[in-house]
C-alpha atoms as a PDB file:
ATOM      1  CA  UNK A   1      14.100  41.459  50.858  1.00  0.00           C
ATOM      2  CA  UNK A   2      13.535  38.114  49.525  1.00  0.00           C
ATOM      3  CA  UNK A   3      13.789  37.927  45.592  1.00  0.00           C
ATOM      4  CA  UNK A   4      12.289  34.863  43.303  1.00  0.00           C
ATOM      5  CA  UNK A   5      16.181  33.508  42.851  1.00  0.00           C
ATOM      6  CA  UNK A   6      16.807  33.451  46.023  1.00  0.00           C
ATOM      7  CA  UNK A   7      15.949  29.972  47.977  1.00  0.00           C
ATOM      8  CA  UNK A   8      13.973  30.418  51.069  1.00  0.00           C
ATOM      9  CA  UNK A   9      15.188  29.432  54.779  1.00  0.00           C
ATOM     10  CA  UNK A  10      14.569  25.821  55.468  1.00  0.00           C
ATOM     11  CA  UNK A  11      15.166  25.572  58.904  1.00  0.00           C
ATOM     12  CA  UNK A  12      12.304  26.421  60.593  1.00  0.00           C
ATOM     13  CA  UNK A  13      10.257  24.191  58.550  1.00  0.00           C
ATOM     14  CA  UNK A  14      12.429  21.266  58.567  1.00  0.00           C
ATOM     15  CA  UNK A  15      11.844  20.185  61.879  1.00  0.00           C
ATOM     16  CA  UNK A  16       9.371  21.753  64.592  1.00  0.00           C
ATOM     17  CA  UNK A  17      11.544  22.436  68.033  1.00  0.00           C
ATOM     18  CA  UNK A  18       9.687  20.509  70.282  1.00  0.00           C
ATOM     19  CA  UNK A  19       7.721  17.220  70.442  1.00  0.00           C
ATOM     20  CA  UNK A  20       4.718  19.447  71.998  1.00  0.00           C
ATOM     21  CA  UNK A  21       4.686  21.314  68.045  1.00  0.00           C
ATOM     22  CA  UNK A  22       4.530  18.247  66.654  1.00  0.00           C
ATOM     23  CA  UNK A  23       1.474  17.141  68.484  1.00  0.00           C
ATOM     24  CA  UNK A  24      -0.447  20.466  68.750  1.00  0.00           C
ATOM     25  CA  UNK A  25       0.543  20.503  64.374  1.00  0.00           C
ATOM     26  CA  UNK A  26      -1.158  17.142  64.131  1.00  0.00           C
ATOM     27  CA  UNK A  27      -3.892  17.310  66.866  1.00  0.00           C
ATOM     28  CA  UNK A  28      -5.029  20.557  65.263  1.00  0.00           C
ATOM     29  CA  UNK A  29      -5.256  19.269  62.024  1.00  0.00           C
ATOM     30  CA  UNK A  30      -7.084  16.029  63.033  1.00  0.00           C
ATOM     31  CA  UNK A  31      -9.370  18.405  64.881  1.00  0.00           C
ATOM     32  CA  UNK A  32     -10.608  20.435  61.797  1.00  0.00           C
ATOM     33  CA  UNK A  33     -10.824  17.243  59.531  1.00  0.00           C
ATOM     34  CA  UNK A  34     -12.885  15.704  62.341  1.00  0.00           C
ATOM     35  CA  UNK A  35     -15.103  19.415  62.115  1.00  0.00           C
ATOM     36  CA  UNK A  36     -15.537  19.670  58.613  1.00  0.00           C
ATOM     37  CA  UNK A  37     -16.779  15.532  58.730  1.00  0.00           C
ATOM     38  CA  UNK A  38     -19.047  15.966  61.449  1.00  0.00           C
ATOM     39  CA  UNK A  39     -20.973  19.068  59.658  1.00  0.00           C
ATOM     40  CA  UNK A  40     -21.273  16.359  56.803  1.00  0.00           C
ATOM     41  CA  UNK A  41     -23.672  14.370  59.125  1.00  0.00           C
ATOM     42  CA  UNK A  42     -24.879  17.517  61.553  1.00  0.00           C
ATOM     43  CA  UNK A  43     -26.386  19.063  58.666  1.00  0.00           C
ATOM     44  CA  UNK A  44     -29.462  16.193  58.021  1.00  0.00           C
ATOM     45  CA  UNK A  45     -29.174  15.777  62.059  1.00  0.00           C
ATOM     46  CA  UNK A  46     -30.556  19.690  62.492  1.00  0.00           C
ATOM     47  CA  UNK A  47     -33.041  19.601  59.322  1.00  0.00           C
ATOM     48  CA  UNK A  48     -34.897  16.366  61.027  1.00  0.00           C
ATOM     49  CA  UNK A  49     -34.858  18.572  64.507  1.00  0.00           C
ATOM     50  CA  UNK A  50     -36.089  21.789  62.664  1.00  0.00           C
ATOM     51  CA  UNK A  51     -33.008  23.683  62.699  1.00  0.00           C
ATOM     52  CA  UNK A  52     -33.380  24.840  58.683  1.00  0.00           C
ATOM     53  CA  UNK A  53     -31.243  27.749  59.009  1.00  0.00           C
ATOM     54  CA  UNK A  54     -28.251  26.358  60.709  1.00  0.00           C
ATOM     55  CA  UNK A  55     -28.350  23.107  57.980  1.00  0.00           C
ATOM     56  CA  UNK A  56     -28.970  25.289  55.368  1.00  0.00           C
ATOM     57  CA  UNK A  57     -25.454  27.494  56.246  1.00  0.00           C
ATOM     58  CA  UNK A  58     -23.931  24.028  55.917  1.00  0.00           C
ATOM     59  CA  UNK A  59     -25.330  22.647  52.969  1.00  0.00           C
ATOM     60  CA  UNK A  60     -24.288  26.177  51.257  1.00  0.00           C
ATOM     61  CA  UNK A  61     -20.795  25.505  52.574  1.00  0.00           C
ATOM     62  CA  UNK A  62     -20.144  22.657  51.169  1.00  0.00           C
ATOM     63  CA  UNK A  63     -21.731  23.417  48.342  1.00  0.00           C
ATOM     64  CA  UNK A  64     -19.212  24.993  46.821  1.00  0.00           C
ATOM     65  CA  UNK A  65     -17.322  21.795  46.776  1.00  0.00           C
ATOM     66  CA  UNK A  66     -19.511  19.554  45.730  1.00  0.00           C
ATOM     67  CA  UNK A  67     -22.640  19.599  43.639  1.00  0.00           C
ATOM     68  CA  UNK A  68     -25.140  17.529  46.590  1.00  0.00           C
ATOM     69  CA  UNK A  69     -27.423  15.893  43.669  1.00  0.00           C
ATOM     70  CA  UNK A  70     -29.858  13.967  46.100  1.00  0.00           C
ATOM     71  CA  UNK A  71     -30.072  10.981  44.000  1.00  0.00           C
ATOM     72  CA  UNK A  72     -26.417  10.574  44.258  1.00  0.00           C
ATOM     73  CA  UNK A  73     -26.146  11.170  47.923  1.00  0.00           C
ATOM     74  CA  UNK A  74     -26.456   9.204  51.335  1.00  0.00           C
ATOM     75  CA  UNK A  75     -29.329  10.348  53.648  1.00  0.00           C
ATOM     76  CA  UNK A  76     -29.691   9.783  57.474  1.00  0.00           C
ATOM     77  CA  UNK A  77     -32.522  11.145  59.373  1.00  0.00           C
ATOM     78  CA  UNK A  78     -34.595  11.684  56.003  1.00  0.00           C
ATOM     79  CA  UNK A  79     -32.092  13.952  54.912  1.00  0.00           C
ATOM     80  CA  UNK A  80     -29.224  14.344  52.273  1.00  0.00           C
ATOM     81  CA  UNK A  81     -25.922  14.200  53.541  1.00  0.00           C
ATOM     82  CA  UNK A  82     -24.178  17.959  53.446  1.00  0.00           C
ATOM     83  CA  UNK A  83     -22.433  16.193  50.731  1.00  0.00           C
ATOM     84  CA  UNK A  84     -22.574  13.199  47.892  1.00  0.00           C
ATOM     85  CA  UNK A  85     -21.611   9.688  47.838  1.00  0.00           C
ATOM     86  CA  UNK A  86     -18.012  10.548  46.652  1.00  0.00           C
ATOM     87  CA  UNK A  87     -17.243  13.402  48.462  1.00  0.00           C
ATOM     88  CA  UNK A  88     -18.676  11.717  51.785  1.00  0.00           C
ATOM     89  CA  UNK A  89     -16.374   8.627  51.257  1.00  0.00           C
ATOM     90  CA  UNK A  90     -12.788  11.334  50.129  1.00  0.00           C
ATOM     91  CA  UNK A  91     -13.843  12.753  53.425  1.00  0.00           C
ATOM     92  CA  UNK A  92     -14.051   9.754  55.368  1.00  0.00           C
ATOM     93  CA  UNK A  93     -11.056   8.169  53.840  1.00  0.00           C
ATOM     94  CA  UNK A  94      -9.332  11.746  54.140  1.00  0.00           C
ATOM     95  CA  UNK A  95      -9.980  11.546  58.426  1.00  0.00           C
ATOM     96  CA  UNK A  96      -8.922   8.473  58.327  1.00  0.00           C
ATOM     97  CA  UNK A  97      -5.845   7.994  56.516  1.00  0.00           C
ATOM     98  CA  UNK A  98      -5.225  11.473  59.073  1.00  0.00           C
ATOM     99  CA  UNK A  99      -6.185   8.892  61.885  1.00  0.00           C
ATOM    100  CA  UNK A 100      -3.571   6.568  60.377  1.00  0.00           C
ATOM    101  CA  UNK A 101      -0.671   9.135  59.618  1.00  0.00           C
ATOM    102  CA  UNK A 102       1.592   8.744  62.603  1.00  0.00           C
ATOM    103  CA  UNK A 103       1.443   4.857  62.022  1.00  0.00           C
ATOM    104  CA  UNK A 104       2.708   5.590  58.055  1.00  0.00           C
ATOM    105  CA  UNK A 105       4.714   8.505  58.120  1.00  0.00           C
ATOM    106  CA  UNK A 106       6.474  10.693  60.633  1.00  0.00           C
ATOM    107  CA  UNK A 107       4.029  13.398  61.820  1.00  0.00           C
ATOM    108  CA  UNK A 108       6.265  16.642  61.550  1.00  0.00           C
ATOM    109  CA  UNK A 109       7.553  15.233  58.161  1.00  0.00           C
ATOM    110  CA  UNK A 110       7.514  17.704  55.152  1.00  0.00           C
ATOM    111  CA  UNK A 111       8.113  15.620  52.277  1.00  0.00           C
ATOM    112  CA  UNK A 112       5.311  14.521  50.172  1.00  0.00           C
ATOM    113  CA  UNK A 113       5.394  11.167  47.908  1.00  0.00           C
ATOM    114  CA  UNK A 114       5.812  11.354  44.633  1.00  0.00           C
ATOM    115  CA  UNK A 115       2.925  12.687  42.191  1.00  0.00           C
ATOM    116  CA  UNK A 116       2.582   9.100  40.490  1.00  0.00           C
ATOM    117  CA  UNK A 117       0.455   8.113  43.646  1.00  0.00           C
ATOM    118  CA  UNK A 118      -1.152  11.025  43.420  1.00  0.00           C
ATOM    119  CA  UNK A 119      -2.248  10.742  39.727  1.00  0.00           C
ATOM    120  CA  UNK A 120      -2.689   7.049  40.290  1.00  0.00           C
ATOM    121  CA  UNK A 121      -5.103   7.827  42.583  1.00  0.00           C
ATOM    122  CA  UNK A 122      -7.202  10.590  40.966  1.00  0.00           C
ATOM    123  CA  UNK A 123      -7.650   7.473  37.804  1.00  0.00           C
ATOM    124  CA  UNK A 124     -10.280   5.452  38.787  1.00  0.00           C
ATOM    125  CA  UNK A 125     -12.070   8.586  40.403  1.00  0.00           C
ATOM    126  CA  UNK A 126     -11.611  10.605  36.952  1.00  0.00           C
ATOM    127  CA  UNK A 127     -12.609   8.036  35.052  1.00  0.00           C
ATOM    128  CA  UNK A 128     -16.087   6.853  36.784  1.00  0.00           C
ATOM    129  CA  UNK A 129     -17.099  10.340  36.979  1.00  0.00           C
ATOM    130  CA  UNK A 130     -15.560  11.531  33.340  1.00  0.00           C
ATOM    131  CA  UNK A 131     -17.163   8.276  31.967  1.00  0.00           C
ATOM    132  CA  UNK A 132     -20.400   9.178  33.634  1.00  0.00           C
ATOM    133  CA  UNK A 133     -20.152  12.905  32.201  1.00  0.00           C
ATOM    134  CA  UNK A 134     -20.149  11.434  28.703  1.00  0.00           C
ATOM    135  CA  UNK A 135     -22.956   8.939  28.894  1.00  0.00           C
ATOM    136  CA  UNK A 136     -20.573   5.830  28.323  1.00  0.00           C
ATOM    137  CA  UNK A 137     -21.652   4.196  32.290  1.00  0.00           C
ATOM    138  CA  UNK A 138     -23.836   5.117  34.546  1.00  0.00           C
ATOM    139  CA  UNK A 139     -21.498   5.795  38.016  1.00  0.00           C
ATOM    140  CA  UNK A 140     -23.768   3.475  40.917  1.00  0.00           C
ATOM    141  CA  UNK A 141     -23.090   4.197  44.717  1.00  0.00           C
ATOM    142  CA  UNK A 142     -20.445   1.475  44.951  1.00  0.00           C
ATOM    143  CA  UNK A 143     -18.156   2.964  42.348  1.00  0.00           C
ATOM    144  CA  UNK A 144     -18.817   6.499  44.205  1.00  0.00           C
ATOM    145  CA  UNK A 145     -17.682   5.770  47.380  1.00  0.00           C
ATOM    146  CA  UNK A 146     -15.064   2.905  46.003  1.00  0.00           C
ATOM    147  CA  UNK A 147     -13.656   5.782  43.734  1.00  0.00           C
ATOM    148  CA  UNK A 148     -13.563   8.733  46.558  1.00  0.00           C
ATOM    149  CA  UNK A 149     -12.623   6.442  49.049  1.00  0.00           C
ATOM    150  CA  UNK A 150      -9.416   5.585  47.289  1.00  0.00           C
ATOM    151  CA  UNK A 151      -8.365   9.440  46.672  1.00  0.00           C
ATOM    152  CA  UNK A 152      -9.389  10.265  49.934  1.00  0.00           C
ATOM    153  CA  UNK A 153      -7.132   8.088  51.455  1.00  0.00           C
ATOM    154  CA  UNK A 154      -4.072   9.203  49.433  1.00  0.00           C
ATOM    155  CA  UNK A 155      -4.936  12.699  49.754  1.00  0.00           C
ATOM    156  CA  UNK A 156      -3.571  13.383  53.227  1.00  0.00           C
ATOM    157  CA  UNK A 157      -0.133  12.289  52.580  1.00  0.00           C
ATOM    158  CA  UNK A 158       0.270  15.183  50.310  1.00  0.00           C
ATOM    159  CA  UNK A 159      -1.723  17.580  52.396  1.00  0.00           C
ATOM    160  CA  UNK A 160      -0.382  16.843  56.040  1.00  0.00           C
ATOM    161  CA  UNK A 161       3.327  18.442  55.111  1.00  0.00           C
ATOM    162  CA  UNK A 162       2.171  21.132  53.240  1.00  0.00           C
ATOM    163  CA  UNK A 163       0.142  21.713  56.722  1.00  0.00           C
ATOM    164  CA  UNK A 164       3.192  21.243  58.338  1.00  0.00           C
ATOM    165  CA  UNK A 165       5.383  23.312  56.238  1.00  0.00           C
ATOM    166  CA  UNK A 166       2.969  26.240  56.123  1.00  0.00           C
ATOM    167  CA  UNK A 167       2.229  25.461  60.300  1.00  0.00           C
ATOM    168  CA  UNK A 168       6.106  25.340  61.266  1.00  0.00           C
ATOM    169  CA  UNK A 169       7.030  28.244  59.380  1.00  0.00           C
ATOM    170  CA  UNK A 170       4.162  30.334  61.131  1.00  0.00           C
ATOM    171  CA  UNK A 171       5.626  28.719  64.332  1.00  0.00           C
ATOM    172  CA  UNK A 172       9.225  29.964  63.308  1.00  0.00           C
ATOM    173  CA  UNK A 173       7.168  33.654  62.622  1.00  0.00           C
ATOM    174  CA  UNK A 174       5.935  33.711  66.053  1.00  0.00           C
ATOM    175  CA  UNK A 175       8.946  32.740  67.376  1.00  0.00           C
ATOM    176  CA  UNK A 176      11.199  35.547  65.860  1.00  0.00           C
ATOM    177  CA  UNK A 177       8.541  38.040  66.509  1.00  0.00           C
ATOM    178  CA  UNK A 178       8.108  37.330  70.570  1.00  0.00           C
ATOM    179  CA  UNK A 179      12.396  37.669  70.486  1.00  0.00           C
ATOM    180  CA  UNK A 180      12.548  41.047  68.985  1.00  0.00           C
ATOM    181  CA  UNK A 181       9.876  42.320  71.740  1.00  0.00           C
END
């Protein structure tokens, strides 16, 4: 049994055994991004058709992520986006800085950057919005999708090995479970 002072095993998430993991890791993960962005734009798509109760599933999805205020939201087909300005454009840059990944960092990797990016990212988004909050500027589209778009793109270099840790060590799981049958 596995105690809180005692480190965990490292090797089956340092490095996936085949190039095949690698790819299905990554494909898999490009594949549910790609989902969860195409339900952004499905959603108005199957209002203008009629289809209120599927949209509406989606819309209540995603709202627990976002707050969908109309007037600060894209529409396309006479319909809000499942989701507002900022969170469309931190999903869009979050596909496709995913899109981009093998070109920047090594696929299977596990490491994440440091935080500094991370909080240097999160700044101009936290202060538009926190700004807006307070009544000090009023946030327009530009700054929206400017201020998502930038910790959008950032966020998948910190999300992409966690996948991977949490995705090879599941692999590892499987893997010691078929042996002992």
């Amino acid at each position: 049994m596995q105690t809180l002072t005692q480190p965990r095993k490292q090797a089956s998430r340092s490095c996936p055994n085949t190039r095949l993991d690698k790819g299905i890791a990554y494909f898999f993960f490009l594949f549910i991004i790609s989902f969860f962005c195409l339900l952004i734009v499905v959603a108005p798509y199957l209002m203008s058709i009629g289809q209120d109760f599927f949209a509406s599933l989606i819309y209540i999805g995603f709202s627990h992520s976002c707050h969908q205020l109309p007037e600060r939201s894209f529409f396309l087909f006479g319909y809000k986006l499942a989701v507002c300005q900022r969170c469309t454009a931190i999903y869009a840059g979050f596909l496709l800085m995913t899109l981009m990944y093998p070109l920047v960092r090594k696929v299977d990797g596990v490491k994440t950057p440091g935080k500094l990016l991370l909080v240097a990212a999160l700044i101009p988004m936290g202060l538009d919005g926190g700004l807006q909050l307070i009544h000090v500027i009023q946030s327009n589209p530009f700054q929206r999708v400017v201020t998502g778009g930038i910790f959008g793109l950032v966020l998948p270099l910190y999300v992409i090995p966690v996948y991977n840790m949490v995705f090879y060590d599941f692999l590892g799981w499987l893997r010691s479970k078929k042996k002992k049958d």
